[in-house]
Protein backbone atom coordinates (compact mmCIF):
# COMPACT_ATOMS: atom_id res chain seq x y z
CA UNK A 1 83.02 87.75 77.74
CA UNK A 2 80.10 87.41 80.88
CA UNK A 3 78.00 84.58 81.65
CA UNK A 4 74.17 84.57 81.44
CA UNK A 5 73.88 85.91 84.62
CA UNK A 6 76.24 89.57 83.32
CA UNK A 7 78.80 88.25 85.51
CA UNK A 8 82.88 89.28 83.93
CA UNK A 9 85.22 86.65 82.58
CA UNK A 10 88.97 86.76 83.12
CA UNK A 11 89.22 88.29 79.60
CA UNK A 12 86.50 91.05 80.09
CA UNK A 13 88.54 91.81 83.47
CA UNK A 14 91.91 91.96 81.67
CA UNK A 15 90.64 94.42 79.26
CA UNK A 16 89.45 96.36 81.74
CA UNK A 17 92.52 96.59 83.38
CA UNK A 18 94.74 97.00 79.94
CA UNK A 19 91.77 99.45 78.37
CA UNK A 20 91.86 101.98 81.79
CA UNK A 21 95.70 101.85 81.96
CA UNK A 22 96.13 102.17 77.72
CA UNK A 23 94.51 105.74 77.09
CA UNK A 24 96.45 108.80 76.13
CA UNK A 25 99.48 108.55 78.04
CA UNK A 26 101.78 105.97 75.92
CA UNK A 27 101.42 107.67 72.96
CA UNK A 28 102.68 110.74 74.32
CA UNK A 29 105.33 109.05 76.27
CA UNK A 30 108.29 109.93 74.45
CA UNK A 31 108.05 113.25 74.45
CA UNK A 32 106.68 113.13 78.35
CA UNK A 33 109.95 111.22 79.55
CA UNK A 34 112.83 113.37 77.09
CA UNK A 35 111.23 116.49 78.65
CA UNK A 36 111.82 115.36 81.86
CA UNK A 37 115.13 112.96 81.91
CA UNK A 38 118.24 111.44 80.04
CA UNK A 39 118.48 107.80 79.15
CA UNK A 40 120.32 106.20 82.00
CA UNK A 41 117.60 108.16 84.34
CA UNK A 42 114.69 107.05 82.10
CA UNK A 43 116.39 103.52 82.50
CA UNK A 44 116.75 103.87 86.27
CA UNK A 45 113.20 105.35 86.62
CA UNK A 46 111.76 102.95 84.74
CA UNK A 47 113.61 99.98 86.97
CA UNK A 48 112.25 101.74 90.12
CA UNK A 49 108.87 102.18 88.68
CA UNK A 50 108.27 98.44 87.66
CA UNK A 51 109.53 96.93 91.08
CA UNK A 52 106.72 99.55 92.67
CA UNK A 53 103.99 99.52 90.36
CA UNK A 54 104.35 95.50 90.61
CA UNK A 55 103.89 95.15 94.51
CA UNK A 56 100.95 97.35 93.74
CA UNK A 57 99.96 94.99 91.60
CA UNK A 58 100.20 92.25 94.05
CA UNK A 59 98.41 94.25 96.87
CA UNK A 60 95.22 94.79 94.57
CA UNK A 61 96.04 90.61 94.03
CA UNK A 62 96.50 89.52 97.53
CA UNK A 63 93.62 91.98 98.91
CA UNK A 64 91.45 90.95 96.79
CA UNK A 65 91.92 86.80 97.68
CA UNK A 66 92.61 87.46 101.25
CA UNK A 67 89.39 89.78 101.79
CA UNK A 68 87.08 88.71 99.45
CA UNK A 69 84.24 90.01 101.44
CA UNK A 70 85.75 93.44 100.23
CA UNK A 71 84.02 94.92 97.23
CA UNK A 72 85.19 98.16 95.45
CA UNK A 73 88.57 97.80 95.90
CA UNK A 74 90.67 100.86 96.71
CA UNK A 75 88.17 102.64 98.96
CA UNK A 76 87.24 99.42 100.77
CA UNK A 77 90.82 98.73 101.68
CA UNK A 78 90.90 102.41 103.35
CA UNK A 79 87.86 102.20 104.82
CA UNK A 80 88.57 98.39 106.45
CA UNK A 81 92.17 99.52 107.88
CA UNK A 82 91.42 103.40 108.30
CA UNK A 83 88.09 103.98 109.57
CA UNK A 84 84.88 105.53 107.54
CA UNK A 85 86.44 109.12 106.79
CA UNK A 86 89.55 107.39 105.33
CA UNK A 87 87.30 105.20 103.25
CA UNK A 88 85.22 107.85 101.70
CA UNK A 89 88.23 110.23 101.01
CA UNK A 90 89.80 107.33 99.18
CA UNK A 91 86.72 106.36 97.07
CA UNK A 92 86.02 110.47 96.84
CA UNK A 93 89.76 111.04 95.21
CA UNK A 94 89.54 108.07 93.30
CA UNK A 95 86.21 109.54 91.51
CA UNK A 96 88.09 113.08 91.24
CA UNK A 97 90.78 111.28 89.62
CA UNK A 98 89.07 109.17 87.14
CA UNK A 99 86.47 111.72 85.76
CA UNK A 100 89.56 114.57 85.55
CA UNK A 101 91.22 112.05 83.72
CA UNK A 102 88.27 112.09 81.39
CA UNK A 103 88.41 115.37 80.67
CA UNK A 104 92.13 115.51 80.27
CA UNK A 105 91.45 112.52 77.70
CA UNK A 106 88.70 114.62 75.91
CA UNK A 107 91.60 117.23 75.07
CA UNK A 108 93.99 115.00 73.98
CA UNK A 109 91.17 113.31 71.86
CA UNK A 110 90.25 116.56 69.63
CA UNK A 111 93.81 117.66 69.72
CA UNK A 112 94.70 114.58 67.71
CA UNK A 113 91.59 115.24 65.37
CA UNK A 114 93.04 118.88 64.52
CA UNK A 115 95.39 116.47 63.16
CA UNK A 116 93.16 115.81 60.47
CA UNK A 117 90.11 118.83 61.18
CA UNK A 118 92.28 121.87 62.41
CA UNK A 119 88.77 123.60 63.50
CA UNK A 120 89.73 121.21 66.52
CA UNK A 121 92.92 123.21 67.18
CA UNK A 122 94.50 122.25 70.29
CA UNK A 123 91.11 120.44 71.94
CA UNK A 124 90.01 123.14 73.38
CA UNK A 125 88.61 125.26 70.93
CA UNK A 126 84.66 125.91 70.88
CA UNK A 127 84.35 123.49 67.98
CA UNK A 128 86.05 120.59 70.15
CA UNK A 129 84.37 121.36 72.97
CA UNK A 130 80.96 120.63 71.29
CA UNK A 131 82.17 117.98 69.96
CA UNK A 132 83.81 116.29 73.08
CA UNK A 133 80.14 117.12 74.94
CA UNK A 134 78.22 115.15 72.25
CA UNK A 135 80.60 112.08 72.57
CA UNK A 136 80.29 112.23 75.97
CA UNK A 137 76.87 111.88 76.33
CA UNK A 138 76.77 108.93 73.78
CA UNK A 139 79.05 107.53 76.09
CA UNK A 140 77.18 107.76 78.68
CA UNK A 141 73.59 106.71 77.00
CA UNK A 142 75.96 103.50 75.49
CA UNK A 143 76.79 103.10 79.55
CA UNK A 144 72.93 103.36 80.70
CA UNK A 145 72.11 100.18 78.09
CA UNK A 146 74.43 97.77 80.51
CA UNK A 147 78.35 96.84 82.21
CA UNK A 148 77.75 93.90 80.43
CA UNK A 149 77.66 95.17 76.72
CA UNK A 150 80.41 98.29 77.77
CA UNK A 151 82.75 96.01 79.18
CA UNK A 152 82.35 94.06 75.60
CA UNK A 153 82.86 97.12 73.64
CA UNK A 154 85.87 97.82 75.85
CA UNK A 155 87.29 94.47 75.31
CA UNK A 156 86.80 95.41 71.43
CA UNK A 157 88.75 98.54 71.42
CA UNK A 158 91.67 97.26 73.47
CA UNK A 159 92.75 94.49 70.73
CA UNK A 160 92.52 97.64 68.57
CA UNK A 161 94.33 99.88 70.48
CA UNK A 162 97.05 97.75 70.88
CA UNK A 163 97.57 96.63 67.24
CA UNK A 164 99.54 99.89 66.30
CA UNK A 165 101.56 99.48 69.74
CA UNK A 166 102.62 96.48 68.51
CA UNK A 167 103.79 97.76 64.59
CA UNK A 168 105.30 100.80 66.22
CA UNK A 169 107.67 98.54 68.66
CA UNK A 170 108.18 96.06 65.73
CA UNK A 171 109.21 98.91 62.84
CA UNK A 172 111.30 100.72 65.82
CA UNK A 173 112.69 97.55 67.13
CA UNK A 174 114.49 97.21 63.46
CA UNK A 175 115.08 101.04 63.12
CA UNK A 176 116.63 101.69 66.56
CA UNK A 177 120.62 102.96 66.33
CA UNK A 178 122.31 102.13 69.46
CA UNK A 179 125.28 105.39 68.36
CA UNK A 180 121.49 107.88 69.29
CA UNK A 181 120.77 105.50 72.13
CA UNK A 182 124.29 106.25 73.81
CA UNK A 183 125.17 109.59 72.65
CA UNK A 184 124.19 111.41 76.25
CA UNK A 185 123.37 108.74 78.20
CA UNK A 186 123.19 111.18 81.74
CA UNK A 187 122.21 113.53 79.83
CA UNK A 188 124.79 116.27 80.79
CA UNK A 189 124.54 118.26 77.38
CA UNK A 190 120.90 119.52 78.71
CA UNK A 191 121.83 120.85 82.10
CA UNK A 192 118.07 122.51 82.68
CA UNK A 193 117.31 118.96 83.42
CA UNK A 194 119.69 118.93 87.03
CA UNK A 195 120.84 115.99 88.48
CA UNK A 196 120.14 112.39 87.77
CA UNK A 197 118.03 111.85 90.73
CA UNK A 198 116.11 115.11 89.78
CA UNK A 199 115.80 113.74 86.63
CA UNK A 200 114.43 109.96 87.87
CA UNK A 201 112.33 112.32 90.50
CA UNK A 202 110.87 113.78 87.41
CA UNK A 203 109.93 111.27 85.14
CA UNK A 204 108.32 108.94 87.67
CA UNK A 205 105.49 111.34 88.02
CA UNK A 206 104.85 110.92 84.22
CA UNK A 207 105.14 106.55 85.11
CA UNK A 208 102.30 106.60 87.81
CA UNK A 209 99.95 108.57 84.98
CA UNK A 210 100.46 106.06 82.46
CA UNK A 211 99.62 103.55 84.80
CA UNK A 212 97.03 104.92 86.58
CA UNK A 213 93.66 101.76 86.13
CA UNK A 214 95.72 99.19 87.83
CA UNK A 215 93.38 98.46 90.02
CA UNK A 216 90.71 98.42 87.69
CA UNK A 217 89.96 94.60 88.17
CA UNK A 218 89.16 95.06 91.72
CA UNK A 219 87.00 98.06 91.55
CA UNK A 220 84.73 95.33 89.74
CA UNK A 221 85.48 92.49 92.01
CA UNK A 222 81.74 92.18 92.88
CA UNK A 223 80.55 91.73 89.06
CA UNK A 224 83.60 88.75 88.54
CA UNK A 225 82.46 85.43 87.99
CA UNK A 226 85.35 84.05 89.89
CA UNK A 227 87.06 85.99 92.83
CA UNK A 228 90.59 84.55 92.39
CA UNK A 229 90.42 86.32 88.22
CA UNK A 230 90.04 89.41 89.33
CA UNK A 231 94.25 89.13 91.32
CA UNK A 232 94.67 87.66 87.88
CA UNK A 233 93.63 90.04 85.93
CA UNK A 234 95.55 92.60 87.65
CA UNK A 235 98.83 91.34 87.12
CA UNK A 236 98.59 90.16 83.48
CA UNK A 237 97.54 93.60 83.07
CA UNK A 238 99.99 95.31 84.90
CA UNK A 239 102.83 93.04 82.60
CA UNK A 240 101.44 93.62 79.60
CA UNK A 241 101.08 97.05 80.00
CA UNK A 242 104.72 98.09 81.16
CA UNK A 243 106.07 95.79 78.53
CA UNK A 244 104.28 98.08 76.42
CA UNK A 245 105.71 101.30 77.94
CA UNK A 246 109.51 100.52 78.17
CA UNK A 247 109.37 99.36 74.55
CA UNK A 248 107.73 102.62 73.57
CA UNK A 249 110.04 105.09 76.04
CA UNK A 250 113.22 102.89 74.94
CA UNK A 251 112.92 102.51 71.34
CA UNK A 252 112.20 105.99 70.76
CA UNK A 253 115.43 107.01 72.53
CA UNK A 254 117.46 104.68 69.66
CA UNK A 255 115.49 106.76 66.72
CA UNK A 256 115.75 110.65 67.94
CA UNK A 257 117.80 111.89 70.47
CA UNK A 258 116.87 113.23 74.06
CA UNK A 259 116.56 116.81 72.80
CA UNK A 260 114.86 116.31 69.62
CA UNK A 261 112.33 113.80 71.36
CA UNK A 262 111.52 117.21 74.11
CA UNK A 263 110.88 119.34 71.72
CA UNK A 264 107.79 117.38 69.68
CA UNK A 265 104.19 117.61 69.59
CA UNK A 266 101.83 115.59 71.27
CA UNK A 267 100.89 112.97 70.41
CA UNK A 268 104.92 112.66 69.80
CA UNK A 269 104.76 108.71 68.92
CA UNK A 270 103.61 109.96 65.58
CA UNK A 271 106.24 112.49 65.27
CA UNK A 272 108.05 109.43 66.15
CA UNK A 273 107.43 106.58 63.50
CA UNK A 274 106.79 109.50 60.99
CA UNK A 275 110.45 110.03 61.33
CA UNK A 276 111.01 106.05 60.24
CA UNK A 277 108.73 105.18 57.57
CA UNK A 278 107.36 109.42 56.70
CA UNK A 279 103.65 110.18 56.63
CA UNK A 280 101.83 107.18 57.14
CA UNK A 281 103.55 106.29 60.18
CA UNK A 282 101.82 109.53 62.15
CA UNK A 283 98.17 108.67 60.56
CA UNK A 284 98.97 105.12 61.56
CA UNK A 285 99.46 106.35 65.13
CA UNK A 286 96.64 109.12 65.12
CA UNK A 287 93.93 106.87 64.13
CA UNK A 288 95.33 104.22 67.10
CA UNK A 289 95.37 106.93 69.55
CA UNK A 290 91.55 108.11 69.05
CA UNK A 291 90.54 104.11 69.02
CA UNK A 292 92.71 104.49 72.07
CA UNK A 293 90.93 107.37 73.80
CA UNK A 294 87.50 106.09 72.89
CA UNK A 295 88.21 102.94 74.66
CA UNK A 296 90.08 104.47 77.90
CA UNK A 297 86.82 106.51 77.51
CA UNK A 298 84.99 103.79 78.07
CA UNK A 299 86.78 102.23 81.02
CA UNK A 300 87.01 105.60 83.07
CA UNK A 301 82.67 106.23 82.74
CA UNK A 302 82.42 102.67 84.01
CA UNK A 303 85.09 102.61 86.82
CA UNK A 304 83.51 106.49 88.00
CA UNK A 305 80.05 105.56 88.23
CA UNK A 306 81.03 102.05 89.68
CA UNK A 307 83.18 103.56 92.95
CA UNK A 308 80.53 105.98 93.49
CA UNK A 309 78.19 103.09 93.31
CA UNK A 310 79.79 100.50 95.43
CA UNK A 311 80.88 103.26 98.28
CA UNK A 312 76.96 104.19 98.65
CA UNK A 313 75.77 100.19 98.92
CA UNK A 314 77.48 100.13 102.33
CA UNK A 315 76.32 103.60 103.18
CA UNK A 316 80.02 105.42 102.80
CA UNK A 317 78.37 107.20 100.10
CA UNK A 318 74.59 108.86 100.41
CA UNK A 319 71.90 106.70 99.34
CA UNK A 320 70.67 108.39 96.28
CA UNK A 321 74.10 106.98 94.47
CA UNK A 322 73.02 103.41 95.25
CA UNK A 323 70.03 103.53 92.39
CA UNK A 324 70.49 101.27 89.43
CA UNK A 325 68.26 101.63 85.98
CA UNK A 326 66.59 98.37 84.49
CA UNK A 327 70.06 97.19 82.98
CA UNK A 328 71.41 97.69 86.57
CA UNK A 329 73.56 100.23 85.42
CA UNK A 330 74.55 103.41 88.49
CA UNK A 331 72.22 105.61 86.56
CA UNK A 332 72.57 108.42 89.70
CA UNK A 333 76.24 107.81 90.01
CA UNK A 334 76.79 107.78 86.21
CA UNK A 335 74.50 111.36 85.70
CA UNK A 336 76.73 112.78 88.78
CA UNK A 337 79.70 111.64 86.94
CA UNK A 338 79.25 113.09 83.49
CA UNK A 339 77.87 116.34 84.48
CA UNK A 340 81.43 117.39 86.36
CA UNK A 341 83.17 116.26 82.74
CA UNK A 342 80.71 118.58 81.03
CA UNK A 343 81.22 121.29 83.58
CA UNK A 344 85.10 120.98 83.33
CA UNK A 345 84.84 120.75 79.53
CA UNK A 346 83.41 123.98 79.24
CA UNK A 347 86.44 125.26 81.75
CA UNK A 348 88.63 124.27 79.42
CA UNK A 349 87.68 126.70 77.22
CA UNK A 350 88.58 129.61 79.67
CA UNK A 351 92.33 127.97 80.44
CA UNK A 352 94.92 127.29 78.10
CA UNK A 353 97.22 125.31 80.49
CA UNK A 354 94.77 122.33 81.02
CA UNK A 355 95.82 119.53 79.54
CA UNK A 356 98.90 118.59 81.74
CA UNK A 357 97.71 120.31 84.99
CA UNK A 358 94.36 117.85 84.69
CA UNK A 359 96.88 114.56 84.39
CA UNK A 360 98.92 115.75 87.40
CA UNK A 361 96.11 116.75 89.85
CA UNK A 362 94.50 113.54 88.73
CA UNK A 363 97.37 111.74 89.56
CA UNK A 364 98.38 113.59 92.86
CA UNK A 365 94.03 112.59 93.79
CA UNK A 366 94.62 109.00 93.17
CA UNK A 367 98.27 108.61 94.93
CA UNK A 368 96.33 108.48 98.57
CA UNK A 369 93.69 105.64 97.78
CA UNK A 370 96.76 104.23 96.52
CA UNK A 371 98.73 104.91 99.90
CA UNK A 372 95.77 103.13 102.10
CA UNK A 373 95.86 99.75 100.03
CA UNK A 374 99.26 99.54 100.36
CA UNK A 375 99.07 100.23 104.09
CA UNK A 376 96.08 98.00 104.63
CA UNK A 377 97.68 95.01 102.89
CA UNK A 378 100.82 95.91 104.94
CA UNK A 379 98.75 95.98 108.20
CA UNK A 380 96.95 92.59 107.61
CA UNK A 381 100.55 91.02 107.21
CA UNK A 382 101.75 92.59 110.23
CA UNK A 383 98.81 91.59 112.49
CA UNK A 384 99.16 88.60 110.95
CA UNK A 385 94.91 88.72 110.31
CA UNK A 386 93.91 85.65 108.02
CA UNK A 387 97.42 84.25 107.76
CA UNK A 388 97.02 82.02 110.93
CA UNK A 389 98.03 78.95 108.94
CA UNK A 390 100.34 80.90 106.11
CA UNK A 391 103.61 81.89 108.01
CA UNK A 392 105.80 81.97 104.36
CA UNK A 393 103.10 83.69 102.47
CA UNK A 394 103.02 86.39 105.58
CA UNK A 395 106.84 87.06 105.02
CA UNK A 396 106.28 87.02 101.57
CA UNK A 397 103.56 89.60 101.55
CA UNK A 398 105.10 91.95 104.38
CA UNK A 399 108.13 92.27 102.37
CA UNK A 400 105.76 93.34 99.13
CA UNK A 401 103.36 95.51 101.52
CA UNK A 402 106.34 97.35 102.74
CA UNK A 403 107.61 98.08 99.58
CA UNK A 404 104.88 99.28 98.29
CA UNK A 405 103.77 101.31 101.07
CA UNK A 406 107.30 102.96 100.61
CA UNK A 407 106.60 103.50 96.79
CA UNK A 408 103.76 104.71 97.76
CA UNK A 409 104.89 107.67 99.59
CA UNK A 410 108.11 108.12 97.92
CA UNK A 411 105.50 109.00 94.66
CA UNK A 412 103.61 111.48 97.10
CA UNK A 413 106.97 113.19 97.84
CA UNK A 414 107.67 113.24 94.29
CA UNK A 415 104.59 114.91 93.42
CA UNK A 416 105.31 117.57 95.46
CA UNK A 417 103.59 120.35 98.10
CA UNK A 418 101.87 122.15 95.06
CA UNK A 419 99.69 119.04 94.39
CA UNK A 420 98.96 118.03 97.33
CA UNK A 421 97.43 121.67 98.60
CA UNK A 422 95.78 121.74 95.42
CA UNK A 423 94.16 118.21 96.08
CA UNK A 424 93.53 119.11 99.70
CA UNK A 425 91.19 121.80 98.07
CA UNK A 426 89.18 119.40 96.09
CA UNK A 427 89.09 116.87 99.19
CA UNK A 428 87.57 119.20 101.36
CA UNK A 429 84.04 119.73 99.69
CA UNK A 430 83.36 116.18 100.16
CA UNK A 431 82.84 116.12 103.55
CA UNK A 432 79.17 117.72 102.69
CA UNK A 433 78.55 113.84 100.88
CA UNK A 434 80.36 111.86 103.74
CA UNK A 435 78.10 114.17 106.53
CA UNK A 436 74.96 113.25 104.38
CA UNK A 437 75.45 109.42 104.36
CA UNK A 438 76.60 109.30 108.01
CA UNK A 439 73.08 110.98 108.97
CA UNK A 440 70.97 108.28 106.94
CA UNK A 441 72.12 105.93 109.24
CA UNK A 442 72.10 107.94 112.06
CA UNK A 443 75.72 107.72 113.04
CA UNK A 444 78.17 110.71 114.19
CA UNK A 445 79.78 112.46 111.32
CA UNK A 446 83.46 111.87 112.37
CA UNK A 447 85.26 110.41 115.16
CA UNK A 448 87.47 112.55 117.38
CA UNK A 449 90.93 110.91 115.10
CA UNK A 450 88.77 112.27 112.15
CA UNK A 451 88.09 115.40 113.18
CA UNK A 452 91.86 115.99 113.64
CA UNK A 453 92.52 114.88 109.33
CA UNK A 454 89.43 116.46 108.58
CA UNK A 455 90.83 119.84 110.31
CA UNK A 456 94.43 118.84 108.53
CA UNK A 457 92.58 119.00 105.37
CA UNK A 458 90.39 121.97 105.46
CA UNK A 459 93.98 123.69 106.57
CA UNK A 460 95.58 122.83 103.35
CA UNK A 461 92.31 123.55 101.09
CA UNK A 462 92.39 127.40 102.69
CA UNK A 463 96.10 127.72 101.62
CA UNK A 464 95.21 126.12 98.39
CA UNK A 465 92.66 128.62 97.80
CA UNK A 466 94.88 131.44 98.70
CA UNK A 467 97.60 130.49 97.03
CA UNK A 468 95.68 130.51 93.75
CA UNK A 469 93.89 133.73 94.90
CA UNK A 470 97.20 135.07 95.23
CA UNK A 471 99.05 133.59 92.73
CA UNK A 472 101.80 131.63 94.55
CA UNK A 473 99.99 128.47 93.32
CA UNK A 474 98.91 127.75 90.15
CA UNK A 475 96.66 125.44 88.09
């Protein structure tokens, strides 16, 4: 899937894309969305969420023909528009993100083995614990050998992955009772929910973390053999991936009802097609979800290392990050990487409620690097910078900027003050990194605009840190 020279194809760059956004979260999707909304707001969520998530997709496409000079993607975009400060807190949060996501996959992973080994328990017994820190450093060691051969091994597990997607739509498709479907369409027989826009309000967190790895594609945009795949890529992975996701959410709402669906275990797509055909159905979906995870797995240790990596080659990031092994792999970025996983591995043995409050705080870390691309692509329409002989195609893309700029901060209000202190608290610390780089080159630290964000943030971190001191916040 490369050329000679370890340069990605279009298919090695769809993978990517489809193998970062596939992990854990579609197989625990019905449960997710009945927990959190009715039918008709699952329907009108979803509707929202595809007309968003798509002009993200075409920002990541348009950005990355329009500024091809631009390598790294989201924290490039920030640091183009928004000055140096804005750039490294994008590619900073991004890295939070991903590798919290890891761990959070790591969980899931040896939950769904208790399946089968119940000295796994939950995932976050001792046993899984050890277990989860020996995959991860043959993950890592796999990494060290070369992109080249990972981003193979991804493409690999994402036909697998999505071969029991595709028998659990089909067997559902023929099972699916529209009577269940209808029954409580608002759902006004489970009041705890609230209203129908609480409800959409709800559920559309659960949307971005499923499709968190959109912009996958560009984060590799330098390693693409052709600049105009890599806005390709993105949006046939983007399709196929929500296809994926409203077949899974919708189905499942024809084959249990709302309340039943809340009340199952994750991985609850097993719970699921186990209801349909009995036993086989939930080892059918078991064995896709770890094939799954290991993939995702995969994706996330290259995309981590990779932002680190491409932030320190233009000196956003300190130098020692830039260093690349014989199979010019990140070896720095990818050591820096895996040793916070192991670290918050070993956390999760102390904390019971990790799981879920690792997806959110990933996904309230990765809604501002999503924020600045929108805004940049936005900006470059309004200034009208490279579209001197393009008036239609600035229209076009001002329209789709502005949308998803709105999206963009519509999902930040969603998330809600909690997250954001919280993520203000792991922002802060990296300001030591950004302080480092900007004295290698002998530049200022921050500009007077970023002293006043950088004050904004430290603000937030300190009632972060309070609040979970004193217990008004929690993890």
């Amino acid at each position: 899937m490369s050329d000679s020279s370890g340069k990605l194809k279009l298919g090695a760059l769809v993978a990517l894309v489809v193998g970062s956004m596939i992990g854990g979260g579609i197989f625990s999707l019905p449960q997710n969305m009945a927990a959190s909304a009715g039918v008709g707001a699952v329907l009108i969520g979803w509707a929202i969420t595809a007309v968003g998530m798509l002009t993200l997709a075409f920002v990541f496409q348009t950005l990355a023909n329009r500024k091809p000079d631009l390598d790294g993607g989201v924290y490039a975009y920030a640091k183009a528009g928004f000055g140096d400060y804005m750039g490294f807190s994008s590619a900073w949060g991004y890295w939070i993100s991903a590798w919290l996501g890891n761990v959070g996959y790591f969980v899931l992973l040896f939950s769904t083995l208790g399946y089968f080994f119940p000295i796994f328990g939950e995932g976050n017994t001792p046993a899984a614990i050890i277990g989860a820190s020996i995959l991860l450093w043959a993950v890592h060691f796999l990494v060290l050998r070369g992109i080249k051969e990972a981003a193979f091994i991804n493409l690999v597990t994402t036909v697998a992955k999505v071969v029991p997607l595709v028998l659990f739509a089909l067997i559902c498709l023929f099972a699916f009772k529209l009577d269940i479907f209808t029954a409580d369409i608002w759902a006004l027989g489970t009041p705890e929910l609230g209203s129908v826009m609480n409800q959409v309000r709800n559920m559309m967190l659960v949307t971005v973390w499923v499709f968190i790895g959109i912009e996958g594609a560009s984060i590799f945009s330098s390693r693409a053999e052709k600049r105009s795949d890599v806005g390709k890529a993105t949006v046939i992975g983007f399709v196929t991936v929500l296809l994926f996701l409203v077949l899974v959410n919708v189905l499942s709402l024809g084959i249990m009802t709302q309340p039943e669906l809340a009340k199952l275990q994750n991985p609850s797509m097993a719970a699921v097609l186990e209801h349909v055909v009995g036993h086989w159905g939930a080892v059918l979906i078991s064995v896709g979800l770890i094939i799954s995870l290991l993939g995702a797995l995969l994706s996330w240790v290259l995309l981590c290392a990779e932002i680190m990596f491409a932030a320190a080659k233009d000196h956003t990031m300190p130098e020692f990050l830039r260093r690349e092994n014989a199979n010019q792999v990140p070896a720095n970025a990818l050591w820096l990487t895996n040793a916070m996983v192991q670290i918050f591995l070993v956390i999760t043995l102390f904390s019971s409620s990790t799981y879920l409050s690792l997806i959110y705080l990933a996904t309230s870390m990765i809604l501002v690097p999503y924020l600045w691309s929108a805004a940049y692509a936005f900006l470059l329409a309004w200034r009208n910078e490279t579209y001197e002989q393009a008036l239609a195609e600035r229209k076009k893309d001002l329209v789709i900027g502005g949308i998803a700029l709105l999206y963009a901060i519509w999902l930040l209000y969603a998330g809600g003050v909690k997250y954001l202190l919280l993520s203000a608290l792991l922002y802060a610390p990296g300001a030591i990194l950004f302080a480092k780089a900007k004295r290698e080159v002998g530049q200022p630290i921050f500009t007077n605009v970023e002293k006043l964000i950088f004050a904004a943030v430290v603000i937030g971190a300190l009632v972060a840190a309070y609040g979970l001191y004193d217990g008004f916040l929690t993890l």
